[in-house]
C-alpha atoms as a PDB file:
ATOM      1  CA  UNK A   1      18.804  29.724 -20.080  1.00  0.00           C
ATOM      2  CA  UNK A   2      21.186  27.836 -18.410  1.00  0.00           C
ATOM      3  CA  UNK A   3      20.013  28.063 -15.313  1.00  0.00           C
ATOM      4  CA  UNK A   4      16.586  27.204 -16.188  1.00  0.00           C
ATOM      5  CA  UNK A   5      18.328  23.971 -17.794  1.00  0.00           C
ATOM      6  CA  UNK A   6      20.075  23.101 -14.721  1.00  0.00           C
ATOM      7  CA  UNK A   7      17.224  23.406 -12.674  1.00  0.00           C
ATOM      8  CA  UNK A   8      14.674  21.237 -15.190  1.00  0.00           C
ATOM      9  CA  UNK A   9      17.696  18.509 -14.696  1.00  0.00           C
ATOM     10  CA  UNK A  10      17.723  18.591 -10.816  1.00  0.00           C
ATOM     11  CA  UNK A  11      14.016  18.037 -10.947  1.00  0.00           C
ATOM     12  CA  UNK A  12      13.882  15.437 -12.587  1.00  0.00           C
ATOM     13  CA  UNK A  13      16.427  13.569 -10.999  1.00  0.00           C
ATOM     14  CA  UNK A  14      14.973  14.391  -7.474  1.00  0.00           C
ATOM     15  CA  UNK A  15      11.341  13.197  -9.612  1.00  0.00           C
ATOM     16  CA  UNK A  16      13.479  10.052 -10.932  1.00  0.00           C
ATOM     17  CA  UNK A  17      15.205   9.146  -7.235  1.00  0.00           C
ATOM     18  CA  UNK A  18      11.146   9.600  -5.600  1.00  0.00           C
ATOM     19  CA  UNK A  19       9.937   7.510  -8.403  1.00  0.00           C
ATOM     20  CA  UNK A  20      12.363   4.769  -7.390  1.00  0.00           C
ATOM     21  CA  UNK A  21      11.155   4.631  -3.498  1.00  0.00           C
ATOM     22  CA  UNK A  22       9.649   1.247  -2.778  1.00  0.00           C
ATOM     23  CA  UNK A  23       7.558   2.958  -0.239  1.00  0.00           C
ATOM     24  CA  UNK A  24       5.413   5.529  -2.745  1.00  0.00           C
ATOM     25  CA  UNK A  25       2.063   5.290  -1.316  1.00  0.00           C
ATOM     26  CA  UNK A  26      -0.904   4.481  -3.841  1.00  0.00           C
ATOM     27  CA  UNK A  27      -3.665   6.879  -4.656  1.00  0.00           C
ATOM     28  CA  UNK A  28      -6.485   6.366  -2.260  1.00  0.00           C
ATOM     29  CA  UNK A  29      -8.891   8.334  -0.099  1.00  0.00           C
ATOM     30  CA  UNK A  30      -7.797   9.792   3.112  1.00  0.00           C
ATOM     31  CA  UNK A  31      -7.627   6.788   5.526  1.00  0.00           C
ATOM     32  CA  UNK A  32     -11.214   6.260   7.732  1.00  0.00           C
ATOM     33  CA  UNK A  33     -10.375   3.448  10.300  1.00  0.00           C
ATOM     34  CA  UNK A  34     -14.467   2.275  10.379  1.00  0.00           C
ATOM     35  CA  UNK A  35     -13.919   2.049   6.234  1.00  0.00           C
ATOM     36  CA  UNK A  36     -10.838   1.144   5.564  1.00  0.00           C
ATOM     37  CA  UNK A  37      -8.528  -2.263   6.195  1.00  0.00           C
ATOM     38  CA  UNK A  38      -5.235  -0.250   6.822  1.00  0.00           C
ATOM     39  CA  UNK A  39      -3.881   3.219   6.095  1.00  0.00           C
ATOM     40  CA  UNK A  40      -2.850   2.286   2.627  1.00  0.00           C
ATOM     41  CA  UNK A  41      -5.460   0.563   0.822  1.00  0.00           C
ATOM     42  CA  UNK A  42      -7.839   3.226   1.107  1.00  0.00           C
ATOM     43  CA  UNK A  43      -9.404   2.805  -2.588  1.00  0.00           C
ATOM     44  CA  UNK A  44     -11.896  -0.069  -1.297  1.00  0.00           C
ATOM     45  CA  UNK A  45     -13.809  -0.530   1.491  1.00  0.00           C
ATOM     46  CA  UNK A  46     -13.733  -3.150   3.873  1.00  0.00           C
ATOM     47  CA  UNK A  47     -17.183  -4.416   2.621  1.00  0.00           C
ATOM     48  CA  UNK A  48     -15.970  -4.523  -1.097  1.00  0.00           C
ATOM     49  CA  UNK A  49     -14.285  -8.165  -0.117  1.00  0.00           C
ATOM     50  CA  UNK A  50     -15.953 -11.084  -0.743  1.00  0.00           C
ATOM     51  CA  UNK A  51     -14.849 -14.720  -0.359  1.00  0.00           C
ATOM     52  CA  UNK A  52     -12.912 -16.400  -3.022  1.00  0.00           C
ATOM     53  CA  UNK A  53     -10.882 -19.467  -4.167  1.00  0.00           C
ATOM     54  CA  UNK A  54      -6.799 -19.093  -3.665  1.00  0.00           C
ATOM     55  CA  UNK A  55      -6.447 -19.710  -7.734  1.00  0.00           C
ATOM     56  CA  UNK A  56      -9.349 -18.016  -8.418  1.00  0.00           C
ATOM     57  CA  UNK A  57      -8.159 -14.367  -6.547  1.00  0.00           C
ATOM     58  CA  UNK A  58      -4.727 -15.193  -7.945  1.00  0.00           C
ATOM     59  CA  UNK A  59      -5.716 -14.940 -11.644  1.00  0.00           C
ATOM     60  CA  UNK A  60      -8.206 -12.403 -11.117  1.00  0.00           C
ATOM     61  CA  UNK A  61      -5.669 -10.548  -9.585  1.00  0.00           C
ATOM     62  CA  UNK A  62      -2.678 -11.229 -11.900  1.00  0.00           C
ATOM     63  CA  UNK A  63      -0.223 -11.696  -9.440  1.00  0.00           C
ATOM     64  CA  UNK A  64       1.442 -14.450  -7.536  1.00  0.00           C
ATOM     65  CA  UNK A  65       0.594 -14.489  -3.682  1.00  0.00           C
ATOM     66  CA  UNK A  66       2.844 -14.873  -0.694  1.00  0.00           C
ATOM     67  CA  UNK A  67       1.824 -17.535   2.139  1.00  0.00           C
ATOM     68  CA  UNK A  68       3.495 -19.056   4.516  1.00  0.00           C
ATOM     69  CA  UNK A  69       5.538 -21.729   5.493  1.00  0.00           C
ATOM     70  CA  UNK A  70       3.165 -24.803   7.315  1.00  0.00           C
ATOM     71  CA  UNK A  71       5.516 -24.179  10.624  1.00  0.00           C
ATOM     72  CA  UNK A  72       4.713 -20.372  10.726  1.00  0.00           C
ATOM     73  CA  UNK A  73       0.910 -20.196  10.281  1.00  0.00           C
ATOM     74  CA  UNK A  74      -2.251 -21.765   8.307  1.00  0.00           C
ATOM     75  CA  UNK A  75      -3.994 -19.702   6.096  1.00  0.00           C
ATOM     76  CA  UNK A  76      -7.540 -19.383   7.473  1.00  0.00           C
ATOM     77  CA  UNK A  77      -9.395 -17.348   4.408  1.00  0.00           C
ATOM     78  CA  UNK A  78      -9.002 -15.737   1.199  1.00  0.00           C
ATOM     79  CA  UNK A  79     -11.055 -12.721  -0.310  1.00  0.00           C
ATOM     80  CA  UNK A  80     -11.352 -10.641  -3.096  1.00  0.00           C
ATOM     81  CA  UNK A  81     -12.271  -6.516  -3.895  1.00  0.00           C
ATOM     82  CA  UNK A  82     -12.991  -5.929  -7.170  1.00  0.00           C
ATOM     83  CA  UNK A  83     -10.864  -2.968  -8.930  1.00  0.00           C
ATOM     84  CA  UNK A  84     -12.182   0.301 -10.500  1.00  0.00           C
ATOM     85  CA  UNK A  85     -11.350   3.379 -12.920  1.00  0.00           C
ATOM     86  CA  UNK A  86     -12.074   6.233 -11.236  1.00  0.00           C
ATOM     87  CA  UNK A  87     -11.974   9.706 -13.562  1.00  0.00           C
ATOM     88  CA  UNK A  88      -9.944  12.744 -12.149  1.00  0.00           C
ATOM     89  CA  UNK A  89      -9.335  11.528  -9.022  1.00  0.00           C
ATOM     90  CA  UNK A  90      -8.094  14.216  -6.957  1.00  0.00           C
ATOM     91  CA  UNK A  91      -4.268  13.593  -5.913  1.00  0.00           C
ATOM     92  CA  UNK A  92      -2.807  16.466  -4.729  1.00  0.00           C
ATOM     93  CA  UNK A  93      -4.699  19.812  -3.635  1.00  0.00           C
ATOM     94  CA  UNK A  94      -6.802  20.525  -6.753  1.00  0.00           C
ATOM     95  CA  UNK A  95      -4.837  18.519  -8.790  1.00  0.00           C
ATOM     96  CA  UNK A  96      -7.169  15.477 -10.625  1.00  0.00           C
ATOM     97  CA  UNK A  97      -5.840  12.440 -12.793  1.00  0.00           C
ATOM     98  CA  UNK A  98      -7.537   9.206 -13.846  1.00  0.00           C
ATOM     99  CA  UNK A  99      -6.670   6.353 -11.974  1.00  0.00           C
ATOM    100  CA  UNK A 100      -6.961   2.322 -12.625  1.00  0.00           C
ATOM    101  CA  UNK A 101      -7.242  -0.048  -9.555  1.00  0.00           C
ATOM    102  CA  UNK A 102      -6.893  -3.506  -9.224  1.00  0.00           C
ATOM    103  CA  UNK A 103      -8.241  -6.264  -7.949  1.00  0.00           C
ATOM    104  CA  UNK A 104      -7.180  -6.567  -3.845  1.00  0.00           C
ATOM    105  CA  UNK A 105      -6.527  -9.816  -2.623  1.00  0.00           C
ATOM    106  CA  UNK A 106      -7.040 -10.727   0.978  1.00  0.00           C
ATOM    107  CA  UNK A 107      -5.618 -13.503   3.145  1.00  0.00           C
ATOM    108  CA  UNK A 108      -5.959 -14.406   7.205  1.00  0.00           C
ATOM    109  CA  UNK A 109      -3.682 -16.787   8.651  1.00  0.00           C
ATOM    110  CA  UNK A 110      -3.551 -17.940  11.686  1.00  0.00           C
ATOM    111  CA  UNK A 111      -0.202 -17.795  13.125  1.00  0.00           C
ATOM    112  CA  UNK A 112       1.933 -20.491  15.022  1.00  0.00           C
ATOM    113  CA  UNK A 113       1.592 -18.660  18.406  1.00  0.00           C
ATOM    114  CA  UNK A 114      -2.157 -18.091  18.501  1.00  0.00           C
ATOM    115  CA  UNK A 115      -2.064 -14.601  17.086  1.00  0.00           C
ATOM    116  CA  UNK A 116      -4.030 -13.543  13.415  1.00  0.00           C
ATOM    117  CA  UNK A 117      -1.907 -11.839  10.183  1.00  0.00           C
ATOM    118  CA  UNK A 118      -3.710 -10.610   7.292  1.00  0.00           C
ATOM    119  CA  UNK A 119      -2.044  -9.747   4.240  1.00  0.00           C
ATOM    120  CA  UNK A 120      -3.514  -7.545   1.533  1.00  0.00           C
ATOM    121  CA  UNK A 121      -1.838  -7.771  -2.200  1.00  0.00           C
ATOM    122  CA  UNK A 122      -2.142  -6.158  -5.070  1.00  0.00           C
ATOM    123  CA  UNK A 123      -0.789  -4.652  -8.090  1.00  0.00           C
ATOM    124  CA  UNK A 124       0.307  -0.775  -8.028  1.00  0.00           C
ATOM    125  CA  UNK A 125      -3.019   1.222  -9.534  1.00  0.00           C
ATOM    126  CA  UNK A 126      -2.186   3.034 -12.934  1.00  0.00           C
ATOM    127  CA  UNK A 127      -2.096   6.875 -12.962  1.00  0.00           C
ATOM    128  CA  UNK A 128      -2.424   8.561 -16.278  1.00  0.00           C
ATOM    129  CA  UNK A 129       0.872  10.903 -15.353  1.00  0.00           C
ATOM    130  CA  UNK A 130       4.438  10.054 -16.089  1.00  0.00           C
ATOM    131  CA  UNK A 131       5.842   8.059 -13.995  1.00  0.00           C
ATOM    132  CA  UNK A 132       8.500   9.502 -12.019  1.00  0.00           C
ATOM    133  CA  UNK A 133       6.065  12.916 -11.542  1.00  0.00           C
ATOM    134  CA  UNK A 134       3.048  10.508 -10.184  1.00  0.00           C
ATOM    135  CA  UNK A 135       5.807   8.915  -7.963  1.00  0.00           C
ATOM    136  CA  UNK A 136       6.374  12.762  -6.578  1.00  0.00           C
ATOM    137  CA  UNK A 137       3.064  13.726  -6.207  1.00  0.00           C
ATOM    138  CA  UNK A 138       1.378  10.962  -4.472  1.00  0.00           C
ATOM    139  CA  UNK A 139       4.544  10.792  -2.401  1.00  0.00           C
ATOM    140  CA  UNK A 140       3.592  15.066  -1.526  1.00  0.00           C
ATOM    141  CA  UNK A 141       0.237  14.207  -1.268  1.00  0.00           C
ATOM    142  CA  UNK A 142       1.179  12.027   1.523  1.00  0.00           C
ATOM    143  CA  UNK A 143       2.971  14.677   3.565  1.00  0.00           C
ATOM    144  CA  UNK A 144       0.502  17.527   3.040  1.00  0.00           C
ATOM    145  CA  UNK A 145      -0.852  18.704   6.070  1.00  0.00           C
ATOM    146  CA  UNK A 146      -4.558  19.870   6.818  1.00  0.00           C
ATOM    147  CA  UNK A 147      -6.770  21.489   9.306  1.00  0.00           C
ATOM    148  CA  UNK A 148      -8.611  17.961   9.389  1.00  0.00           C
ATOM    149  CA  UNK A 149      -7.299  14.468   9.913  1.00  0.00           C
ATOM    150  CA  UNK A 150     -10.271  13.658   7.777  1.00  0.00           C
ATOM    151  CA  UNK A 151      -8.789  15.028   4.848  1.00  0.00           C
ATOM    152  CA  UNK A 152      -5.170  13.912   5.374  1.00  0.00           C
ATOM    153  CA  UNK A 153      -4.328  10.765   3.015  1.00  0.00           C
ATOM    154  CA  UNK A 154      -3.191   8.337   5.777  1.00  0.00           C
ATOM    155  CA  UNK A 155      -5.972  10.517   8.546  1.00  0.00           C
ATOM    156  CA  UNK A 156      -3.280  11.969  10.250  1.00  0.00           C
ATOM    157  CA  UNK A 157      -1.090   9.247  11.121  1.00  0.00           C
ATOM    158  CA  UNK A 158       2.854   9.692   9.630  1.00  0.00           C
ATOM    159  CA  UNK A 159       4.587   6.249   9.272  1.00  0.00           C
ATOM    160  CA  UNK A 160       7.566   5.626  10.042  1.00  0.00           C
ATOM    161  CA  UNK A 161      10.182   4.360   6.545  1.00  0.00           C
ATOM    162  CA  UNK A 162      11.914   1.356   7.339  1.00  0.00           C
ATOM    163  CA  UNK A 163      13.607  -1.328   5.383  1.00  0.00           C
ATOM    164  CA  UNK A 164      11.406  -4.642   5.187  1.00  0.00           C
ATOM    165  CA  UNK A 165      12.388  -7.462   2.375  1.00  0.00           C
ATOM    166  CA  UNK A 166      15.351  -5.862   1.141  1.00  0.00           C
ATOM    167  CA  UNK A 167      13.804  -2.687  -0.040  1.00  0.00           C
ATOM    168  CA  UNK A 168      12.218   0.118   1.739  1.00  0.00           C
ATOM    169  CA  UNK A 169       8.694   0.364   3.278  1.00  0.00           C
ATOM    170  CA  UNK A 170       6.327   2.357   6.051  1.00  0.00           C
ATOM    171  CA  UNK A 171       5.001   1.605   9.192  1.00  0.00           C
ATOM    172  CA  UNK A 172       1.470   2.516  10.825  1.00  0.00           C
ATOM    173  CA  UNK A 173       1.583   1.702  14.346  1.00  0.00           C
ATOM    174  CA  UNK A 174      -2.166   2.475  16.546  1.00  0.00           C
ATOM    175  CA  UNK A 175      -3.691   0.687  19.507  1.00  0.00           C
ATOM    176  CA  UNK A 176      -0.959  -2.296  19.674  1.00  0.00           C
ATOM    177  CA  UNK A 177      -2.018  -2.798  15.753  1.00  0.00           C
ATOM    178  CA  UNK A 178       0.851  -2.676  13.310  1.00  0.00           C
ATOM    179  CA  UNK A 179       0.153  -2.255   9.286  1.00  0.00           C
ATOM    180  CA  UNK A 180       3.571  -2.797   7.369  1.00  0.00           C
ATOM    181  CA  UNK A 181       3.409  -1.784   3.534  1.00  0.00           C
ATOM    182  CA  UNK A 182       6.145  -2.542   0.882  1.00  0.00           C
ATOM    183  CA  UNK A 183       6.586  -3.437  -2.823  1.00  0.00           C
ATOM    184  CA  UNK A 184       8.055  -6.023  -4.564  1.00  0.00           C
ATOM    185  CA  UNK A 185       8.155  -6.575  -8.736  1.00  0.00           C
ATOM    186  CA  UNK A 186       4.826  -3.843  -8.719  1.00  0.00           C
ATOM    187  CA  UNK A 187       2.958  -5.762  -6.068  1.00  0.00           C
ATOM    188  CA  UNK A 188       1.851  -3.569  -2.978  1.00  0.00           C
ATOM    189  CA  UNK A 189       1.561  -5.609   0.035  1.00  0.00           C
ATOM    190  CA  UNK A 190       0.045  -5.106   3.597  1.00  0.00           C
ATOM    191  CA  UNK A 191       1.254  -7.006   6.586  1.00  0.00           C
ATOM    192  CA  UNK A 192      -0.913  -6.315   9.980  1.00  0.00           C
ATOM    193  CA  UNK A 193      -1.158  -7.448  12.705  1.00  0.00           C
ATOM    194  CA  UNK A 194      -1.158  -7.375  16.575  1.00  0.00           C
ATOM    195  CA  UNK A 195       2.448  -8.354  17.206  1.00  0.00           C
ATOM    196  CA  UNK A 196       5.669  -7.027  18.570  1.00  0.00           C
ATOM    197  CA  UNK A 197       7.907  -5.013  16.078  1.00  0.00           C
ATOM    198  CA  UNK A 198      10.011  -7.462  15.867  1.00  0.00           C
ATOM    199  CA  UNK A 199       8.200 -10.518  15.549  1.00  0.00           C
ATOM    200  CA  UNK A 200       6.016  -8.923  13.013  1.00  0.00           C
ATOM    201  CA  UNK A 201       9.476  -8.320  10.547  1.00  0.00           C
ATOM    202  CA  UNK A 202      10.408 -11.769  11.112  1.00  0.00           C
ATOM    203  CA  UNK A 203       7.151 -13.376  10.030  1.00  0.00           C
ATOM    204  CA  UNK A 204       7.023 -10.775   7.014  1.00  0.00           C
ATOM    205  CA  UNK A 205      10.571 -11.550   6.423  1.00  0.00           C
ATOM    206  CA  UNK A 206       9.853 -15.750   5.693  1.00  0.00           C
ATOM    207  CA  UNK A 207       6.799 -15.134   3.424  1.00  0.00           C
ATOM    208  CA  UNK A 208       7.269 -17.434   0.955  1.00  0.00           C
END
C-alpha cells in the first residue's frame, strides 16, 4: 500500500511539473504542410482565415494581440479562423476527449529589412481532462512515433525546446522557414518566418 502511494505521488508530480511546461503542444491533427500554417496550429486549415478588422479579431478572439514597434515592421494584414468543439477527438493512440478551440488570429507584417513575419495567436483549446494529465498526454502524444509521418502530430518533424520570452518554447526549422511557438498568460503564439535564428528571437523578443 505504500508503495502504491508513493508511486500515485511521483506521478502526479511528474503530471504537475509537464503541466507547467510553457511549451505543451495543443491538440491538433498531425501537421500536413499543403493544410496547415505551421506545425502547431494544426486544428484549422489555412483556408479557414478570412480577413478581419484588428478590434474586431481581438474581441472575437478574447485576447490582447502583440504587434510591433513602428521601427521594427508594419503590420500588412489581419485574419481570422473561426473556433470549433470537436467530440472525442483522438489524443493519444486510441485515447478520445472533447476538445474546445478558439478563434485563431492572424497577422503579416512586413519587417524593417524587407523580409515577411506572421504571427498566429490564440487562446490554449479546452480539453475535458484534468489539467496536469491533458498537459502529459498531449505532451506524449507529441513524441509518439509511427510508421507514417502522416500520422505523427507535428508530421515527423521534432522541435527543438528553447527559451523564448522568458519561458520555454519549440522550434520547427524546414527549408530556411522557422516556426517559433510559446505561451504567455494562456495565449499560444506562432512566430515564422524566413530569418536567421537569431534575428528571428530578437524580433520575437520586442513584440510589444
Amino acid at each position: 500500500m505504500a508503495v502504491m502511494i508513493r508511486t500515485i505521488t511521483f506521478l502526479l508530480a511528474v503530471l504537475a511539473s509537464t503541466a507547467a511546461f510553457a511549451q505543451v503542444p495543443p491538440p491538433g491533427s498531425p501537421y500536413d504542410s499543403a493544410r496547415h500554417s505551421n506545425p502547431i496550429i494544426t486544428f484549422v486549415d489555412k483556408k479557414d482565415f478570412s480577413s478581419s478588422g484588428y478590434e474586431q479579431a481581438k474581441k472575437a478572439a478574447g485576447i490582447e494581440l502583440l504587434g510591433l514597434s513602428q521601427s521594427e515592421g508594419k503590420r500588412e494584414s489581419v485574419e481570422i479562423a473561426d473556433g470549433k468543439f470537436v467530440k472525442n477527438m483522438p489524443i493519444l493512440g486510441g485515447f478520445k476527449t472533447d476538445v474546445t478551440f478558439y478563434p485563431v488570429v492572424r497577422q503579416k507584417f512586413k519587417l524593417a529589412g524587407g523580409s515577411d513575419l506572421l504571427l498566429e495567436s490564440f487562446r490554449f483549446p479546452k480539453v475535458a481532462l484534468p489539467r496536469a494529465f491533458a498537459a502529459f498526454v498531449l505532451t506524449e502524444a507529441t513524441t509518439q512515433t509511427k510508421k507514417k509521418p502522416s500520422e505523427m502530430r507535428f508530421g515527423g518533424n521534432a522541435p527543438e525546446q528553447l527559451d523564448i520570452r522568458g519561458t520555454q518554447g519549440l522550434l520547427f526549422e524546414k527549408d530556411g522557414q522557422i516556426t517559433v511557438y510559446w505561451q504567455e498568460d494562456g495565449v499560444g503564439h506562432t512566430a515564422t518566418a524566413s530569418l536567421p535564428r537569431q534575428e528571428l528571437f530578437r524580433v520575437i523578443e520586442d513584440l510589444l
